[in-house]
N, C-alpha and C. Protein backbone atom coordinates (compact mmCIF):
# COMPACT_ATOMS: atom_id res chain seq x y z
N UNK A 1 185.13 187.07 134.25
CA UNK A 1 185.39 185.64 134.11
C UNK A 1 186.59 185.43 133.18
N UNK A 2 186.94 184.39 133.00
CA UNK A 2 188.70 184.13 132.07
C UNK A 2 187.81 183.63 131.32
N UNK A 3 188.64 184.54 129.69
CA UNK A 3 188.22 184.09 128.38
C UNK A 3 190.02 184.20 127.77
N UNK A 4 189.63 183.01 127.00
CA UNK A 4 190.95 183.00 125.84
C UNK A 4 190.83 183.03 124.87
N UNK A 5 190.92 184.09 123.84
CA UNK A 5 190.34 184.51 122.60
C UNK A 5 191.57 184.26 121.50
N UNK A 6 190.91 183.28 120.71
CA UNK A 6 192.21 182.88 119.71
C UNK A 6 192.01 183.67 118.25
N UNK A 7 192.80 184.18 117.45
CA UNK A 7 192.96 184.80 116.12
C UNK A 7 194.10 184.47 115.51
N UNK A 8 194.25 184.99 114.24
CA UNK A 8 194.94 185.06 113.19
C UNK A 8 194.55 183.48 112.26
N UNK A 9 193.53 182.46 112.63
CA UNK A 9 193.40 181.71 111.39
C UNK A 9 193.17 181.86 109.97
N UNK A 10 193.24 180.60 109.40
CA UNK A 10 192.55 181.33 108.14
C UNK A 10 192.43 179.87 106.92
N UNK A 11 192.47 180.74 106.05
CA UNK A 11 193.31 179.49 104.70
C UNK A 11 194.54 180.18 104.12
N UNK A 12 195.49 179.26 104.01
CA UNK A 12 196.82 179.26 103.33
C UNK A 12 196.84 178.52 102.33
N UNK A 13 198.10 178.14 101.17
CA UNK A 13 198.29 176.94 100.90
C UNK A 13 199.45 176.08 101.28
N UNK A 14 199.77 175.24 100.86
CA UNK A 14 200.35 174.53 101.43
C UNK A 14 202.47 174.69 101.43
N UNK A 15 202.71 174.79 102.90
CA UNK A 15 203.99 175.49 102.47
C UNK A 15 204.21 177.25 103.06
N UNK A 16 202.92 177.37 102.90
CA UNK A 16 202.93 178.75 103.71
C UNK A 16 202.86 179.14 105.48
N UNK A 17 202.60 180.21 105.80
CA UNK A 17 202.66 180.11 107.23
C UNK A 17 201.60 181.36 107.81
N UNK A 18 201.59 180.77 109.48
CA UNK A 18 200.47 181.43 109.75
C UNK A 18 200.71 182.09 111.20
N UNK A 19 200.06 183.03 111.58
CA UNK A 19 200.62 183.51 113.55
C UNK A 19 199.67 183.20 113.84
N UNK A 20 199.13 182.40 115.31
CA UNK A 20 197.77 182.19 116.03
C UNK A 20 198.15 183.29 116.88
N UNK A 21 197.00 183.91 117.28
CA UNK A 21 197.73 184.60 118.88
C UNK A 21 196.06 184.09 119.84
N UNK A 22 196.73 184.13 120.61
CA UNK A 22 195.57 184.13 122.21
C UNK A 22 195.69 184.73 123.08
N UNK A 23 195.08 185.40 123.43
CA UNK A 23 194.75 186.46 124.72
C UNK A 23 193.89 185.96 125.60
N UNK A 24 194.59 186.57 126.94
CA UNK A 24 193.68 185.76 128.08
C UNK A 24 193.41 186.75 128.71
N UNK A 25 192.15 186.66 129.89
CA UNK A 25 191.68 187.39 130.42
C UNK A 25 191.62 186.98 131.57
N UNK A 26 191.06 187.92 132.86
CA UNK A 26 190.16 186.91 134.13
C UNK A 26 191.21 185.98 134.43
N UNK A 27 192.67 186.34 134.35
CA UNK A 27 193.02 185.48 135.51
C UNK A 27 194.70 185.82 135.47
N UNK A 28 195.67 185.36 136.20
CA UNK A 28 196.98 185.61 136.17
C UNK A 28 197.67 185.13 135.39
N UNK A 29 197.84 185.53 134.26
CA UNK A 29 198.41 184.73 132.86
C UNK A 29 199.85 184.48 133.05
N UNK A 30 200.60 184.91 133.69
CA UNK A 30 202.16 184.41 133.83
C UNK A 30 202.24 183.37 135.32
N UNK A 31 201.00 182.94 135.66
CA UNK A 31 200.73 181.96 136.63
C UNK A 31 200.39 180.51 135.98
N UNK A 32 200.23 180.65 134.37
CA UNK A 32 199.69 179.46 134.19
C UNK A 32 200.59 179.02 132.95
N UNK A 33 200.74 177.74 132.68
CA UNK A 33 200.93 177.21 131.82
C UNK A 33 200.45 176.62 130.63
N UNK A 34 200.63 177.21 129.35
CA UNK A 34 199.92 177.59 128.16
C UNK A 34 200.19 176.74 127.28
N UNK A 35 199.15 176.06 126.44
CA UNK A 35 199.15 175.23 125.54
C UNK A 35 198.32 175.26 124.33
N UNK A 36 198.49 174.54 123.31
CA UNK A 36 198.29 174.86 121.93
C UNK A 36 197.06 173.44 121.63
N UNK A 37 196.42 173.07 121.44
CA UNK A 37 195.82 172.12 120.86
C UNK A 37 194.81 172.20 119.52
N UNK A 38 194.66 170.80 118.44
CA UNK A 38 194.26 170.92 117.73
C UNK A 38 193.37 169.71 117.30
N UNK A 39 192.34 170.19 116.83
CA UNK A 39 191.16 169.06 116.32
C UNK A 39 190.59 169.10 114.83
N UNK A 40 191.11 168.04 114.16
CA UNK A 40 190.81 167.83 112.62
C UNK A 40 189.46 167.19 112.46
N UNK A 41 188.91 167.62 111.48
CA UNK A 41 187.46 166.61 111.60
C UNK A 41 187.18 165.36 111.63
N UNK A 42 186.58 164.61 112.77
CA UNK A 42 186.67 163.61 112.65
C UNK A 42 188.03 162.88 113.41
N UNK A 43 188.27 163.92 113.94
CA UNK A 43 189.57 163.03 115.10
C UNK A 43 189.52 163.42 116.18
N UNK A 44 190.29 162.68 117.42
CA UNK A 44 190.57 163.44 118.59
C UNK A 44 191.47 165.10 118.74
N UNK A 45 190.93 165.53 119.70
CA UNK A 45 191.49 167.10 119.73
C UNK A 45 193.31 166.03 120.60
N UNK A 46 193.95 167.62 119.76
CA UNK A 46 195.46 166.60 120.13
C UNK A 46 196.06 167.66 120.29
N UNK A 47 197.44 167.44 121.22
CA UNK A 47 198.22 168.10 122.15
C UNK A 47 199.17 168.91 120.30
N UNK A 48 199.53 169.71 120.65
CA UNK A 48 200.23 170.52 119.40
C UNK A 48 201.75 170.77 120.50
N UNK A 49 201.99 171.81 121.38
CA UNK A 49 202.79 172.56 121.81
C UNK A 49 202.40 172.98 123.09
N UNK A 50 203.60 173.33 123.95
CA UNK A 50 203.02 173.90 125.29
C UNK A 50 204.65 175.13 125.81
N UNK A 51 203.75 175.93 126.84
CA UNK A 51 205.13 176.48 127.23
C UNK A 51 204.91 176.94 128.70
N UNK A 52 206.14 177.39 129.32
CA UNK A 52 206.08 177.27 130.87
C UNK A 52 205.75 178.80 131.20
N UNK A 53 205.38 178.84 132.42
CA UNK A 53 205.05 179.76 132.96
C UNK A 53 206.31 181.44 132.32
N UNK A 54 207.66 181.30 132.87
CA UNK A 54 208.25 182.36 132.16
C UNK A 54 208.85 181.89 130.88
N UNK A 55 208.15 180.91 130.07
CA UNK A 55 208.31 181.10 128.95
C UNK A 55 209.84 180.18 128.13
N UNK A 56 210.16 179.38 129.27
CA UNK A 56 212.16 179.25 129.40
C UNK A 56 211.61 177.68 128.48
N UNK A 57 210.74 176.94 129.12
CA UNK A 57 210.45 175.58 129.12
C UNK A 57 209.44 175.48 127.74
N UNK A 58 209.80 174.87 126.63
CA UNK A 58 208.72 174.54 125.60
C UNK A 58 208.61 173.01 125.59
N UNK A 59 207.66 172.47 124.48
CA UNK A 59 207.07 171.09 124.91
C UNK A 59 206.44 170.57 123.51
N UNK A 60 207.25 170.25 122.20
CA UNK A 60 206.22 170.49 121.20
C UNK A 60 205.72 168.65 120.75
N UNK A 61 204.87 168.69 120.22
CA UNK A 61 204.50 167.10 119.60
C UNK A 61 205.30 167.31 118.39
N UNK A 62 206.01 165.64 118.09
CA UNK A 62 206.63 165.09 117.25
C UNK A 62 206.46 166.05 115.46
N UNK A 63 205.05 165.62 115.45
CA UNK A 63 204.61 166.53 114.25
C UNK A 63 204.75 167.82 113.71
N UNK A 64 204.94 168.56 114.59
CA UNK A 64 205.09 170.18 114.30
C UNK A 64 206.70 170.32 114.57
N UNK A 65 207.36 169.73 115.40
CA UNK A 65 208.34 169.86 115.67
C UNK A 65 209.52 170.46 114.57
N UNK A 66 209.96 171.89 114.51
CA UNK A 66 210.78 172.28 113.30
C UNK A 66 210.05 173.06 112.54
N UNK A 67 208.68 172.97 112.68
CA UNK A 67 208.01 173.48 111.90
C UNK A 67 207.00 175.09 112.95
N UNK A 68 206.77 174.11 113.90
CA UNK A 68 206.06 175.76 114.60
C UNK A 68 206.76 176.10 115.93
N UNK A 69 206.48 177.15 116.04
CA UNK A 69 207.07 178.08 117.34
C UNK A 69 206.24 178.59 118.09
N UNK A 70 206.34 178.43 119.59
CA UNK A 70 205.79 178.78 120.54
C UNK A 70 205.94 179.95 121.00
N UNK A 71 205.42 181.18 121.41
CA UNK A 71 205.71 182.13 122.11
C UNK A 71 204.71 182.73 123.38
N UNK A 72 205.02 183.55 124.31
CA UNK A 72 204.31 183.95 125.23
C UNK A 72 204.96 184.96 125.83
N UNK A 73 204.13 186.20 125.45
CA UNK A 73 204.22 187.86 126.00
C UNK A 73 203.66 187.95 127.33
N UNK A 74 204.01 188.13 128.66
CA UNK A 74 203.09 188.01 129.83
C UNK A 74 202.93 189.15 129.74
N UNK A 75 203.23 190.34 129.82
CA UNK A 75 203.01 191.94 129.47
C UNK A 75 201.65 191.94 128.84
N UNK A 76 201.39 191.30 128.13
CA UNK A 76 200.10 190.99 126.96
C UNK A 76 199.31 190.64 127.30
N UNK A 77 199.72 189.30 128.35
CA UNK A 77 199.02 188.07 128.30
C UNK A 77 198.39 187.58 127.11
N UNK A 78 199.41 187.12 126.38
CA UNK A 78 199.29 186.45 125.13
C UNK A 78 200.25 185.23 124.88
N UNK A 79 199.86 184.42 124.01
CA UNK A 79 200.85 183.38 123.59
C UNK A 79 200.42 183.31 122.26
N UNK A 80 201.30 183.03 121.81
CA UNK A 80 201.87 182.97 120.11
C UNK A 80 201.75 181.49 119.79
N UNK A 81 201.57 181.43 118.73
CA UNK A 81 202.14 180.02 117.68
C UNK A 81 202.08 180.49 116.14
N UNK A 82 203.69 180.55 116.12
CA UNK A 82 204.04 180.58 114.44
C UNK A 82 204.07 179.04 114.10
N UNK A 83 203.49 179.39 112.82
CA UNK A 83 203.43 177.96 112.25
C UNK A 83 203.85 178.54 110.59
N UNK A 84 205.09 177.72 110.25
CA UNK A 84 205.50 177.82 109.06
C UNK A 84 205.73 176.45 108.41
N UNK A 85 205.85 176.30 107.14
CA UNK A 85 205.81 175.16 106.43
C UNK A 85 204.35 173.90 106.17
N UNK A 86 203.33 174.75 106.15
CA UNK A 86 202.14 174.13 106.71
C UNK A 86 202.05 173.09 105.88
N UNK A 87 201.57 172.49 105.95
CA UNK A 87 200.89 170.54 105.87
C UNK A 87 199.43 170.55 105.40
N UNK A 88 198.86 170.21 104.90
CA UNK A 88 197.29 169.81 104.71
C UNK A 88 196.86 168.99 105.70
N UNK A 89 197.73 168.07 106.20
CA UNK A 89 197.39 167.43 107.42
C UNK A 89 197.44 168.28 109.04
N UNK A 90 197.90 169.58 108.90
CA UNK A 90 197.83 170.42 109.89
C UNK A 90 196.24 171.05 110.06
N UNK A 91 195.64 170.70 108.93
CA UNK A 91 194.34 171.67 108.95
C UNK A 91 193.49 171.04 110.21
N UNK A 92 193.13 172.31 110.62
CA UNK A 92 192.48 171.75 112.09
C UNK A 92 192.06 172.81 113.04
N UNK A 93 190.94 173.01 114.17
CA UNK A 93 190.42 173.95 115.00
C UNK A 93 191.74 174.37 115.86
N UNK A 94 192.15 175.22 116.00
CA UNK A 94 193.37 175.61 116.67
C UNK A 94 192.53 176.13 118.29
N UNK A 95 192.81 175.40 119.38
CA UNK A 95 192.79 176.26 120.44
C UNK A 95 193.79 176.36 121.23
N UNK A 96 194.01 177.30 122.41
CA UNK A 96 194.33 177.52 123.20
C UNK A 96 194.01 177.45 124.80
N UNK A 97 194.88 176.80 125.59
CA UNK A 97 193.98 176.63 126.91
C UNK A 97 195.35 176.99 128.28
N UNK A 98 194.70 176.98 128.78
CA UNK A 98 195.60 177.21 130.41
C UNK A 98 195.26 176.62 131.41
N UNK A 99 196.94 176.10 131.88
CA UNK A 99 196.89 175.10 132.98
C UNK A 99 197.42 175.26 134.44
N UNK A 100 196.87 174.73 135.23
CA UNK A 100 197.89 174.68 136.07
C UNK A 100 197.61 173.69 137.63
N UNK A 101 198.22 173.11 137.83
CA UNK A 101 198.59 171.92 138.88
C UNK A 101 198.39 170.89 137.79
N UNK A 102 198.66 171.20 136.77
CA UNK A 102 198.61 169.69 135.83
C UNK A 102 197.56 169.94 135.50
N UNK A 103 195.79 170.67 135.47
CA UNK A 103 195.39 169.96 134.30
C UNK A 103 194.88 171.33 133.72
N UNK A 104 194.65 171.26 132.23
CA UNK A 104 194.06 172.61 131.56
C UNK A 104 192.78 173.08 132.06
N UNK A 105 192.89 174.28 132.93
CA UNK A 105 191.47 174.31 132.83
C UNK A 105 191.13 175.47 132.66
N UNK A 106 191.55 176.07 131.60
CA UNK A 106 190.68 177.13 130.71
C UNK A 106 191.00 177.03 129.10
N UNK A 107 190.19 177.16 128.36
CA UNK A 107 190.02 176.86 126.69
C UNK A 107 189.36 178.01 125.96
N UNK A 108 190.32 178.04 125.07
CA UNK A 108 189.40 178.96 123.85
C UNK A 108 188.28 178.67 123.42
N UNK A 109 187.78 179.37 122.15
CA UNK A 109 186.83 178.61 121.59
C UNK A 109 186.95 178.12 119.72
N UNK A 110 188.30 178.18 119.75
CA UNK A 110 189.54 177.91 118.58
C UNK A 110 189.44 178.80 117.73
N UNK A 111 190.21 178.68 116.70
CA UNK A 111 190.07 179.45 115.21
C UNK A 111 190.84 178.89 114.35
N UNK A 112 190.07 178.41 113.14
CA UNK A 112 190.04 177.36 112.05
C UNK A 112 191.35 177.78 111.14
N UNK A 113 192.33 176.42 110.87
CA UNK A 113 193.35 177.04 110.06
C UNK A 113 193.05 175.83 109.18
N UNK A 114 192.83 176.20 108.08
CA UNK A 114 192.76 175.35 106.72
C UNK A 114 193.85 175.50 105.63
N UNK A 115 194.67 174.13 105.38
CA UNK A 115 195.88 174.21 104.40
C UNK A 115 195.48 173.49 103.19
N UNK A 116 195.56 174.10 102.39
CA UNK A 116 195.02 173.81 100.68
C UNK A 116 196.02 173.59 100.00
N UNK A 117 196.37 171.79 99.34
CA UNK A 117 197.23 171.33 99.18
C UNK A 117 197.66 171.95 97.24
């Protein structure tokens, strides 16, 4: 079955930086289009970053913009998110999901990045 297994969270403080990685399984990972999302407590889960199938096309929200980087190894089947300059307002469930004809339909099961101001 397709699983997307997210790592590298953690706690930082604030100003510092972090690598997510996600690995996918169970399915053709350079067939789909990969995205970043994030949910703070108490809010809606929200669009972070996205990237295209070979990787050419990125897509980031206003907020991170300058601040994190998208990547995706299809060799791996992995996708990256560096995140440097972290925020306290970045703290939040990090997942990962995969899309394709437009809508996501496979999801991690996140991994918690907490920024300590």
């Amino acid at each position: 079955q397709v699983q997307l297994v997210e790592s590298g969270g953690g706690l930082v403080q604030a100003g510092g930086s972090l690598r997510l990685s996600c690995v996918a399984s169970g399915l053709t990972f350079s067939s789909y289009y990969m995205g970043w999302f994030r949910q703070a407590p108490g809010k809606e889960r929200e669009f972070v970053v996205g990237i295209s199938r070979s990787g050419g096309y990125t897509d980031y929200a206003d907020s991170v913009k300058g601040r994190f980087t998208i990547a995706r190894d299809n060799a791996k089947n992995t996708v990256y998110l560096q995140m440097n300059s972290l925020k306290p307002e970045d703290t939040a469930v990090y997942y990962c999901a995969a899309q394709s004809h437009g809508l996501y339909d496979y999801w991690g099961r996140g991994t918690q990045v907490t920024v300590s101001s």
